[in-house]
N, C-alpha and C. Protein backbone atom coordinates (compact mmCIF):
# COMPACT_ATOMS: atom_id res chain seq x y z
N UNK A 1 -3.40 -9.27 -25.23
CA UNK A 1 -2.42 -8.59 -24.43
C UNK A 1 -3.09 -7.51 -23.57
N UNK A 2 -2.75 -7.03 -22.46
CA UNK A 2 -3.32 -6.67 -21.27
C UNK A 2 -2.74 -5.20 -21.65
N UNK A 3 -3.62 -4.01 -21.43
CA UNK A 3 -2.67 -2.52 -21.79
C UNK A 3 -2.55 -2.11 -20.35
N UNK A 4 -1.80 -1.25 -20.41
CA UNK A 4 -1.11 -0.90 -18.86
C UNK A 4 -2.26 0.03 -18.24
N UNK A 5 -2.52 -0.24 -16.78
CA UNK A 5 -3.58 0.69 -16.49
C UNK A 5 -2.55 2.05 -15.77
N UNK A 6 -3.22 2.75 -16.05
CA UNK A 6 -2.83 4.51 -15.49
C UNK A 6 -3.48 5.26 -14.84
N UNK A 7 -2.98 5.63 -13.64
CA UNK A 7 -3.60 5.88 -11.86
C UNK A 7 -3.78 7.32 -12.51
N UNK A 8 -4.92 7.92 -11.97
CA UNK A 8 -5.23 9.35 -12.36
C UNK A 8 -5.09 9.91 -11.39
N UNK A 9 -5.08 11.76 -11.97
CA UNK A 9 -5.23 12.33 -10.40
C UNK A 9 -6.40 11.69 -9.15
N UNK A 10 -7.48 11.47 -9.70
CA UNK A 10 -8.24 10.70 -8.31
C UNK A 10 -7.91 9.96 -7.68
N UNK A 11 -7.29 9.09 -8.49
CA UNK A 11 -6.36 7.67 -7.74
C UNK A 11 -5.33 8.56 -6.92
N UNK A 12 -4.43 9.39 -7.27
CA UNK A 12 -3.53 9.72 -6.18
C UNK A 12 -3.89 10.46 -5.29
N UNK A 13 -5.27 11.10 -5.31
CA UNK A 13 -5.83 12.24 -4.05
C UNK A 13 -6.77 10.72 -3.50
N UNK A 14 -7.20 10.14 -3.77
CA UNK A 14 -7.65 9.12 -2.92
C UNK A 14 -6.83 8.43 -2.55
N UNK A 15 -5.59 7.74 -2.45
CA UNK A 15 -4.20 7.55 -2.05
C UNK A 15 -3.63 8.53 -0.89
N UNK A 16 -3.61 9.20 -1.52
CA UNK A 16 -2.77 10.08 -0.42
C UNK A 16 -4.58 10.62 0.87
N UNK A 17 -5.00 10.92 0.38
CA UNK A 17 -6.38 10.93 1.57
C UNK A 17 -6.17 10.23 2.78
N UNK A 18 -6.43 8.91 1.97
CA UNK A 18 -6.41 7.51 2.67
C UNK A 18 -5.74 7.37 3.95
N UNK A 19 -4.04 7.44 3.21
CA UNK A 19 -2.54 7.66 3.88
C UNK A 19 -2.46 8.43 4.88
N UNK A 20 -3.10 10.10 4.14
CA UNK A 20 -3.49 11.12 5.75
C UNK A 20 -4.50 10.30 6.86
N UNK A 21 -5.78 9.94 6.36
CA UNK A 21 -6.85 9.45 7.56
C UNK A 21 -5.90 8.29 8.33
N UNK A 22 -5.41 7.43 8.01
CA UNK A 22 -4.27 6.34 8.43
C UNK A 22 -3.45 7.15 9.09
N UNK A 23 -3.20 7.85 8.97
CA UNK A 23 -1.65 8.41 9.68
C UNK A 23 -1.81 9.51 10.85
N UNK A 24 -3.06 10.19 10.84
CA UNK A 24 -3.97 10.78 11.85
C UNK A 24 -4.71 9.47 12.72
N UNK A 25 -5.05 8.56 12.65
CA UNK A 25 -6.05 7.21 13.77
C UNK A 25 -5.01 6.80 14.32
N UNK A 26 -3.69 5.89 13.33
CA UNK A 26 -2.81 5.52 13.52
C UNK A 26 -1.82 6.05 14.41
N UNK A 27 -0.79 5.57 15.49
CA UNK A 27 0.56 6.44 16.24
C UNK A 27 1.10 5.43 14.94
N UNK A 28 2.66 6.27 14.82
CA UNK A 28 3.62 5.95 13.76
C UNK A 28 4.25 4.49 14.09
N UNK A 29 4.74 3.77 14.96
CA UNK A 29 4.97 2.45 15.44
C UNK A 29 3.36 1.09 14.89
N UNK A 30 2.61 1.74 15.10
CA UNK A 30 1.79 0.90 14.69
C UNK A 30 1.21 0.93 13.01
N UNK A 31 1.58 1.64 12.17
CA UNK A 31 1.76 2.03 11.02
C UNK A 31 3.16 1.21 10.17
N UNK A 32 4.38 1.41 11.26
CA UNK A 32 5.49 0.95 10.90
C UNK A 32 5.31 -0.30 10.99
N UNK A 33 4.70 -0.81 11.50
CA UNK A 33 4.61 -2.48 12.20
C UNK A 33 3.48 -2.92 10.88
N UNK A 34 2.56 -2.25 10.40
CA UNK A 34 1.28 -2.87 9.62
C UNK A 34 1.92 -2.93 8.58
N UNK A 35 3.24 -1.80 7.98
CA UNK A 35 3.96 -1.65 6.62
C UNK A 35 5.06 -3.35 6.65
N UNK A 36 5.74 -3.26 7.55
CA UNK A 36 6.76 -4.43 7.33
C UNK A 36 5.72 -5.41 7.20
N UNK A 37 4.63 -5.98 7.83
CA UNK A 37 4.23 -7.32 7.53
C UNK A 37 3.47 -7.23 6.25
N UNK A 38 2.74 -6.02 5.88
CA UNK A 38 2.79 -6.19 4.24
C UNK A 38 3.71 -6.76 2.77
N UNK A 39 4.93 -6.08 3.36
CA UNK A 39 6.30 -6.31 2.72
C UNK A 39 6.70 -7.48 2.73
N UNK A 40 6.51 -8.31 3.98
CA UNK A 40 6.74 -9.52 3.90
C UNK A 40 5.84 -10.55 3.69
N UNK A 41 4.37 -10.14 3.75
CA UNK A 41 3.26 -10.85 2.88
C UNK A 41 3.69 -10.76 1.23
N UNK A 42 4.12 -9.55 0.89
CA UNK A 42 4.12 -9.51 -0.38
C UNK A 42 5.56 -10.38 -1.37
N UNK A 43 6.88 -10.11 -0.53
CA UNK A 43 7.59 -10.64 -0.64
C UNK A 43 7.23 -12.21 -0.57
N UNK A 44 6.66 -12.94 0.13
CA UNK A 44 6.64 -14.47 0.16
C UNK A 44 5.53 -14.63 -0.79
N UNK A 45 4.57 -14.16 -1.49
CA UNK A 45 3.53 -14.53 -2.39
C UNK A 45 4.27 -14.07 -3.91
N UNK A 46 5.63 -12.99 -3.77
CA UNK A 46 6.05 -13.63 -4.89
C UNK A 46 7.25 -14.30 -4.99
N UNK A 47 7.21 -15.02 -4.24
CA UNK A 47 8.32 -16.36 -3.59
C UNK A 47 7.47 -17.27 -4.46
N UNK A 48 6.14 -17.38 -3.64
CA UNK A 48 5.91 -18.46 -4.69
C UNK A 48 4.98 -18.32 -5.84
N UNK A 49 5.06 -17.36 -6.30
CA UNK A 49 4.56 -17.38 -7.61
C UNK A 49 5.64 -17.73 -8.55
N UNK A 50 6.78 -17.87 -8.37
CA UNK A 50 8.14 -18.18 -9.12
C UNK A 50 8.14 -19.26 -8.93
């Protein structure tokens, strides 16, 4: 059985880092546009994993 992994503070200051450097290169339309086709990559891969 697999134990649950748990994001530490590094994981969320490297997260949120990330998110800032992205969101400073990035204008907000092209950010908004990279988020929906994630959502819908992610949504159809667990389409068919079912």
């Amino acid at each position: 059985m697999r134990g649950k992994k748990r994001c530490t503070a590094g994981g969320y200051c490297a997260a949120f880092g990330a998110g800032l450097l992205i969101a400073t290169v990035f204008p907000p339309q092209c950010i908004l546009i990279f988020a929906a086709a994630a959502l819908v990559f992610l949504g159809c891969s667990r389409v068919r994993i079912r």
